[in-house]
N, C-alpha and C. Protein backbone atom coordinates (compact mmCIF):
# COMPACT_ATOMS: atom_id res chain seq x y z
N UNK A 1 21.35 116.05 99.92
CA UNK A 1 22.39 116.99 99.54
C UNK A 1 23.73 116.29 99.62
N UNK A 2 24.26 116.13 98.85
CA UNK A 2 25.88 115.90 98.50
C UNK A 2 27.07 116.42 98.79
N UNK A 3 28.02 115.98 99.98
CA UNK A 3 29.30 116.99 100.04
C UNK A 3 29.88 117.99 99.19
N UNK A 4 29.94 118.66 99.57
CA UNK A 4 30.75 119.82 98.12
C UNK A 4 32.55 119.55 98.39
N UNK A 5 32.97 119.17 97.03
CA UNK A 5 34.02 118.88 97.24
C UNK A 5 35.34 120.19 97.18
N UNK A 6 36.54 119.91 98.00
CA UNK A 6 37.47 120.85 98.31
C UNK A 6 37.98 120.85 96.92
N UNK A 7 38.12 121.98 96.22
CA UNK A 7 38.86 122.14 95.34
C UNK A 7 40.49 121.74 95.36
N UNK A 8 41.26 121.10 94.64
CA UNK A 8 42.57 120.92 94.44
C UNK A 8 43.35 122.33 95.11
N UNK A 9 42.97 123.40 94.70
CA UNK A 9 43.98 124.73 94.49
C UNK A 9 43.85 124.83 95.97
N UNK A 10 43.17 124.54 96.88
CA UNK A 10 42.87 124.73 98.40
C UNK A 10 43.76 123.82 99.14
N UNK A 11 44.30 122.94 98.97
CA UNK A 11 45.05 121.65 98.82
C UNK A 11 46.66 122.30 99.53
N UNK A 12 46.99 122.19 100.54
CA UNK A 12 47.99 122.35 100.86
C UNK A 12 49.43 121.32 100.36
N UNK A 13 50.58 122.39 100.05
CA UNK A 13 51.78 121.78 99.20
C UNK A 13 52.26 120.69 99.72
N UNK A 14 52.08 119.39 98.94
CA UNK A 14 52.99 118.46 99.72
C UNK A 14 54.95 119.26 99.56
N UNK A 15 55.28 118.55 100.76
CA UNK A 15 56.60 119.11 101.40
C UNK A 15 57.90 118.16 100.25
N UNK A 16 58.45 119.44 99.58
CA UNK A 16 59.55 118.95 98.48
C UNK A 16 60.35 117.91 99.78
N UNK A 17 60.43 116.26 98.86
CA UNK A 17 61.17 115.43 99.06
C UNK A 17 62.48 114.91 98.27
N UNK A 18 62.62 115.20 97.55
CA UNK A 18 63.90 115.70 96.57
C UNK A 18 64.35 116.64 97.42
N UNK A 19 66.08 116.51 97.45
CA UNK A 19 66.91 117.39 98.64
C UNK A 19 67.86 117.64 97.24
N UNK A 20 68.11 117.57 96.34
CA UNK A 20 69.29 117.51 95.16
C UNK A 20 68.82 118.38 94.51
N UNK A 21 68.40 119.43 95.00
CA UNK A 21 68.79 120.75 93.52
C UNK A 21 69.98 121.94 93.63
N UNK A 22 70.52 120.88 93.02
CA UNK A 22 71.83 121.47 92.68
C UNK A 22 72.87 122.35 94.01
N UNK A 23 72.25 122.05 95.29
CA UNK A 23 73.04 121.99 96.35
C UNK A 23 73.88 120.95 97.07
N UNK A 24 75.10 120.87 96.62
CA UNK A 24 75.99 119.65 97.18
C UNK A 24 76.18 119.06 98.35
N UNK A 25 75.98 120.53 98.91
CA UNK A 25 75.82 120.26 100.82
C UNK A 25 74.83 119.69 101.49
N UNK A 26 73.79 119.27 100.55
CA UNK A 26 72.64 118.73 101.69
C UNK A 26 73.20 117.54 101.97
N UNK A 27 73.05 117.39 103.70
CA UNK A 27 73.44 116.09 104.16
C UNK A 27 72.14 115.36 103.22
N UNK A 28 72.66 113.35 103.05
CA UNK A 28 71.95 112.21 103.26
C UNK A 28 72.03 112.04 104.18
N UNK A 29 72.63 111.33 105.07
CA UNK A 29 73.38 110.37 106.02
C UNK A 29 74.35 111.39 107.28
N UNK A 30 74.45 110.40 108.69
CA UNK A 30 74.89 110.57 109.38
C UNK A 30 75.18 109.88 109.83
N UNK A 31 76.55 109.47 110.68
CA UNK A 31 76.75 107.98 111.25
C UNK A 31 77.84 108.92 113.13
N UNK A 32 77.46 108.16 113.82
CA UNK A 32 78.34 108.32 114.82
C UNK A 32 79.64 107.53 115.04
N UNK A 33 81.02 108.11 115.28
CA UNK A 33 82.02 107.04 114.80
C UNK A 33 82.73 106.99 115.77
N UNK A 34 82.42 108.10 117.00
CA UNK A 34 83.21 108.33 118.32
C UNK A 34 83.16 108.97 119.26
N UNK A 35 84.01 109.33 120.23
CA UNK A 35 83.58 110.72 121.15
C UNK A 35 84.04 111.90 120.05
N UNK A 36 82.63 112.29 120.56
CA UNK A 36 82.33 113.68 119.24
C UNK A 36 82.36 113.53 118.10
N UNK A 37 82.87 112.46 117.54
CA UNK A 37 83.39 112.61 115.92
C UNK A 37 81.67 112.20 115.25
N UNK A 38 81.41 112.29 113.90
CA UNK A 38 80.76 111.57 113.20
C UNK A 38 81.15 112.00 111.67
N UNK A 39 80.33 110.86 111.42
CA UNK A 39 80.72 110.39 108.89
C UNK A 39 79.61 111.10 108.82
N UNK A 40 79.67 111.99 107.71
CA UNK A 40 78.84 112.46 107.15
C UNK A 40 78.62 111.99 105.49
N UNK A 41 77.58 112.08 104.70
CA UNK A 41 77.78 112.09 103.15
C UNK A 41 76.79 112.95 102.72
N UNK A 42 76.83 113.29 101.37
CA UNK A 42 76.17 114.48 100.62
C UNK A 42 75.49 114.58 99.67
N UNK A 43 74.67 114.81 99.30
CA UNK A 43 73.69 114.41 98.03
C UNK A 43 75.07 114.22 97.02
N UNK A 44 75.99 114.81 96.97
CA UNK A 44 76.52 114.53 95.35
C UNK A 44 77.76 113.31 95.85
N UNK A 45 77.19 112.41 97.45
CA UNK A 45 78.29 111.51 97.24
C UNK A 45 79.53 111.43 98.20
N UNK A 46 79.73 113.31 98.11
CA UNK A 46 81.13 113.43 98.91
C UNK A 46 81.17 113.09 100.48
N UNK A 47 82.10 112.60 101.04
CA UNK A 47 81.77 112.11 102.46
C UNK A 47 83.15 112.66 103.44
N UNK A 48 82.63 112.80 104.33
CA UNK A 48 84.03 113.13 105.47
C UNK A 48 83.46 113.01 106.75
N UNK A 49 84.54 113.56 107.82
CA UNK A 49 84.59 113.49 108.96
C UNK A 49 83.90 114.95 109.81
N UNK A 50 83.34 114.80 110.93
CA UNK A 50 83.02 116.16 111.74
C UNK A 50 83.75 115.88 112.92
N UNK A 51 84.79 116.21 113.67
CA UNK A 51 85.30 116.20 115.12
C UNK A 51 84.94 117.33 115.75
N UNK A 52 83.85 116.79 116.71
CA UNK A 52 83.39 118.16 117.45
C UNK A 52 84.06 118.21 118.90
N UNK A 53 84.95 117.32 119.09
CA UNK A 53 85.89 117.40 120.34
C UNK A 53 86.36 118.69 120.70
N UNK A 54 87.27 119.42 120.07
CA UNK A 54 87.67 120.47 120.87
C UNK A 54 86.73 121.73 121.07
N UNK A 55 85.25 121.52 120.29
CA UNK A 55 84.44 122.56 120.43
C UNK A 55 83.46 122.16 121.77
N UNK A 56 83.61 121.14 121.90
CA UNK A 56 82.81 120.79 123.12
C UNK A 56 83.52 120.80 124.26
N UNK A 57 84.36 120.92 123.70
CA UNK A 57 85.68 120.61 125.27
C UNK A 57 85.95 122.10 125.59
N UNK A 58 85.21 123.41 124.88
CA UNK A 58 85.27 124.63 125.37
C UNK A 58 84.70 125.11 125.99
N UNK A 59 85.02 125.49 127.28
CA UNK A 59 84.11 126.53 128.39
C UNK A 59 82.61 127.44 127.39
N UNK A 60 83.41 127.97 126.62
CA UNK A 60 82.76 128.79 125.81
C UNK A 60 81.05 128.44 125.44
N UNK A 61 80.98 127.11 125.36
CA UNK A 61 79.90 126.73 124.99
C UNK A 61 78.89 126.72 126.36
N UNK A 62 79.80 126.72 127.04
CA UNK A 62 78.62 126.22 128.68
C UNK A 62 77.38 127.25 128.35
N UNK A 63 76.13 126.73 128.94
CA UNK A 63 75.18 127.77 129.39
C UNK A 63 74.46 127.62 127.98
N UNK A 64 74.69 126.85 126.80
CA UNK A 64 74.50 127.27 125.06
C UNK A 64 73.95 125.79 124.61
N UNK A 65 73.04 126.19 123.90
CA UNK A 65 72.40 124.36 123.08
C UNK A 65 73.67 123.55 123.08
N UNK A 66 74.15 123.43 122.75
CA UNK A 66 75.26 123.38 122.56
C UNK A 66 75.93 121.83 123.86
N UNK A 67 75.82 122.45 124.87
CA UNK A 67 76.24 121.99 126.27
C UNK A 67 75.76 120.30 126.27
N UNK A 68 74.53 120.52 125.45
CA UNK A 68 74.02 119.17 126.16
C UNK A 68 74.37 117.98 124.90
N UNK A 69 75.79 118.33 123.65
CA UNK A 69 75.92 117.56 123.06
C UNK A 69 76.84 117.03 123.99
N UNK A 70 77.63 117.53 125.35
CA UNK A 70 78.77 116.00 125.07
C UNK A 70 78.04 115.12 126.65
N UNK A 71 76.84 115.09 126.48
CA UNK A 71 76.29 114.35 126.51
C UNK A 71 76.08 112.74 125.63
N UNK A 72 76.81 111.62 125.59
CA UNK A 72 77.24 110.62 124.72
C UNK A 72 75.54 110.61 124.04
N UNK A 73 74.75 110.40 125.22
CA UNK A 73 73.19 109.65 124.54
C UNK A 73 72.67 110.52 124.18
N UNK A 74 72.78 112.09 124.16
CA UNK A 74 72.32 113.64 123.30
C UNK A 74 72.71 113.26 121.60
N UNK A 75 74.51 113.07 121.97
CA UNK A 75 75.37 113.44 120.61
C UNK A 75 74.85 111.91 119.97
N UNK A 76 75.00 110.68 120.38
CA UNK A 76 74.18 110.02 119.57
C UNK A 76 72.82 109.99 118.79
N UNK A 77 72.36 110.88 119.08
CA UNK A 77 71.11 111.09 118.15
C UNK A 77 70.71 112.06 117.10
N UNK A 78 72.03 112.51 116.96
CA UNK A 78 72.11 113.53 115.44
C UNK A 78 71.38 112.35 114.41
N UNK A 79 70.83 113.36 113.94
CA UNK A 79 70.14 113.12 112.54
C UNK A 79 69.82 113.86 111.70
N UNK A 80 69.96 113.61 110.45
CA UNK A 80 69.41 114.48 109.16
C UNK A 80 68.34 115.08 109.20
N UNK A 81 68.01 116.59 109.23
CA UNK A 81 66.56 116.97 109.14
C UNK A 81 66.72 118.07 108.07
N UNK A 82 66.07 117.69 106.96
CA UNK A 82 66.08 118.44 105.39
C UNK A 82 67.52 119.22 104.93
N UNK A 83 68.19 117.92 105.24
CA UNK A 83 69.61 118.03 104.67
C UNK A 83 70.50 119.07 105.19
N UNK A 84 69.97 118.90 106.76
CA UNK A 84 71.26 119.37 107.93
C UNK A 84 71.12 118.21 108.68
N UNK A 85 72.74 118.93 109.93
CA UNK A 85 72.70 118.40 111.15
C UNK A 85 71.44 118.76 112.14
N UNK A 86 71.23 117.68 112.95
CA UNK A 86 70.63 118.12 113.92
C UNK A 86 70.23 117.55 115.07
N UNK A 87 69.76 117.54 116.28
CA UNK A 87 69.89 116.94 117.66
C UNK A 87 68.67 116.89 118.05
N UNK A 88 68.21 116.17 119.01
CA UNK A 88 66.61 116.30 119.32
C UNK A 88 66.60 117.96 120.35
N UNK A 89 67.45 118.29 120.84
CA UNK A 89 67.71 119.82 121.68
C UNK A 89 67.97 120.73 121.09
N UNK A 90 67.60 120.81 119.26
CA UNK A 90 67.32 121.68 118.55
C UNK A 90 68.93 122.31 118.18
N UNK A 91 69.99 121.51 118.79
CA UNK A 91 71.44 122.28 118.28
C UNK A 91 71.55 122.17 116.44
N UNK A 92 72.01 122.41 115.97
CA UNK A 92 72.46 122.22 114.43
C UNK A 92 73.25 122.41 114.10
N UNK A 93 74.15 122.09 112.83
CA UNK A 93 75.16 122.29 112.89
C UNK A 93 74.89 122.91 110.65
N UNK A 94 76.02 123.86 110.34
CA UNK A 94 75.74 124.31 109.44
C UNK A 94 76.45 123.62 107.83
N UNK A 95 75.57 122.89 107.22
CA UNK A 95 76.09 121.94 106.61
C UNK A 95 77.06 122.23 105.23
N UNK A 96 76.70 124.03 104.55
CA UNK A 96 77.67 124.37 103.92
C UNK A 96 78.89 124.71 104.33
N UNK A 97 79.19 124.67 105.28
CA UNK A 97 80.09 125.29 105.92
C UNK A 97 81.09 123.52 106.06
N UNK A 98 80.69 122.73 106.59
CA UNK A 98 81.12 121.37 107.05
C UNK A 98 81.94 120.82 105.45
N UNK A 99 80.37 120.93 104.61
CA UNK A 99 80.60 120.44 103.04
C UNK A 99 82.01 120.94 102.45
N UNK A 100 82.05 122.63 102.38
CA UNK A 100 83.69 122.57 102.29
C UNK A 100 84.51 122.60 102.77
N UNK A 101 84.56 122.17 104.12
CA UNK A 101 85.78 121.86 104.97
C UNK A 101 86.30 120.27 104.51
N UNK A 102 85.21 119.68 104.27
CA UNK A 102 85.42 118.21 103.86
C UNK A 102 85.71 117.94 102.76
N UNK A 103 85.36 118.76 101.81
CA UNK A 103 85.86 118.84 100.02
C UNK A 103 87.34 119.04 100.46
N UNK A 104 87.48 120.09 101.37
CA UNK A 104 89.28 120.67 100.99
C UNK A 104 89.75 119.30 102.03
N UNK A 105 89.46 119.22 102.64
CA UNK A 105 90.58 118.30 104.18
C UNK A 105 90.24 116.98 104.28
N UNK A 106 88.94 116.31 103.81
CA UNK A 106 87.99 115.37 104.48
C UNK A 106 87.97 115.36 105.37
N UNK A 107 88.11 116.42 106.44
CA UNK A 107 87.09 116.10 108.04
C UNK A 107 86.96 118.24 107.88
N UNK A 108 86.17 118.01 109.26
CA UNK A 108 85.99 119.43 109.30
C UNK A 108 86.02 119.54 111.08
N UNK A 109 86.93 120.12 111.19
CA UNK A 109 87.33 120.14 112.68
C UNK A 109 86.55 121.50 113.17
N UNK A 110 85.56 121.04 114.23
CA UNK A 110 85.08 122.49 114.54
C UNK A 110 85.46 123.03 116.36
N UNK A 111 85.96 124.52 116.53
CA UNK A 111 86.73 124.38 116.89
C UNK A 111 85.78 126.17 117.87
């Protein structure tokens, strides 16, 4: 007797790798450039600054994901995950929101 083979249609979706439909804001890239700061760029190119200094430097955040970015070796490990910010402690950061702060200002001061 011969394996019976899995039909295609049973076949779970490979995961869209193309990030460019027609959303400008998906991060590529992330670079760390300082305390708190980092370069960001964007599928269509555009690039700026994030200064997360005075948001980390707020009481406000204590007790919140949040806390354990100004942590230097936390905040160093932002990375792109399907064209956001993001931290291995699950913080994120919201990338339409960044995208036009950086179109109008080139940085996006979050505050």
């Amino acid at each position: 007797m011969q394996p019976t083979a899995t039909p295609q249609t049973h076949k779970t979706p490979d995961v869209e790798t193309n990030i460019r439909h027609n959303v400008p804001w998906r991060v590529t890239s992330v670079e760390v450039i300082g305390d708190a700061r980092l370069r960001v760029t964007f599928v269509d190119a555009t690039q700026g600054e994030i200064d997360l200094g005075a948001f980390l430097g707020d009481v406000r955040i204590n007790g919140t994901i949040f806390e354990g970015l100004r942590d230097p070796v936390i905040f160093s490990q932002a990375q792109v995950v399907l064209g956001a910010l993001q931290w291995p402690n699950g913080a994120d950061l919201a990338p339409d929101t960044m995208y036009d702060a950086i179109r109008e200002r080139g940085v996006w001061v979050v505050e």
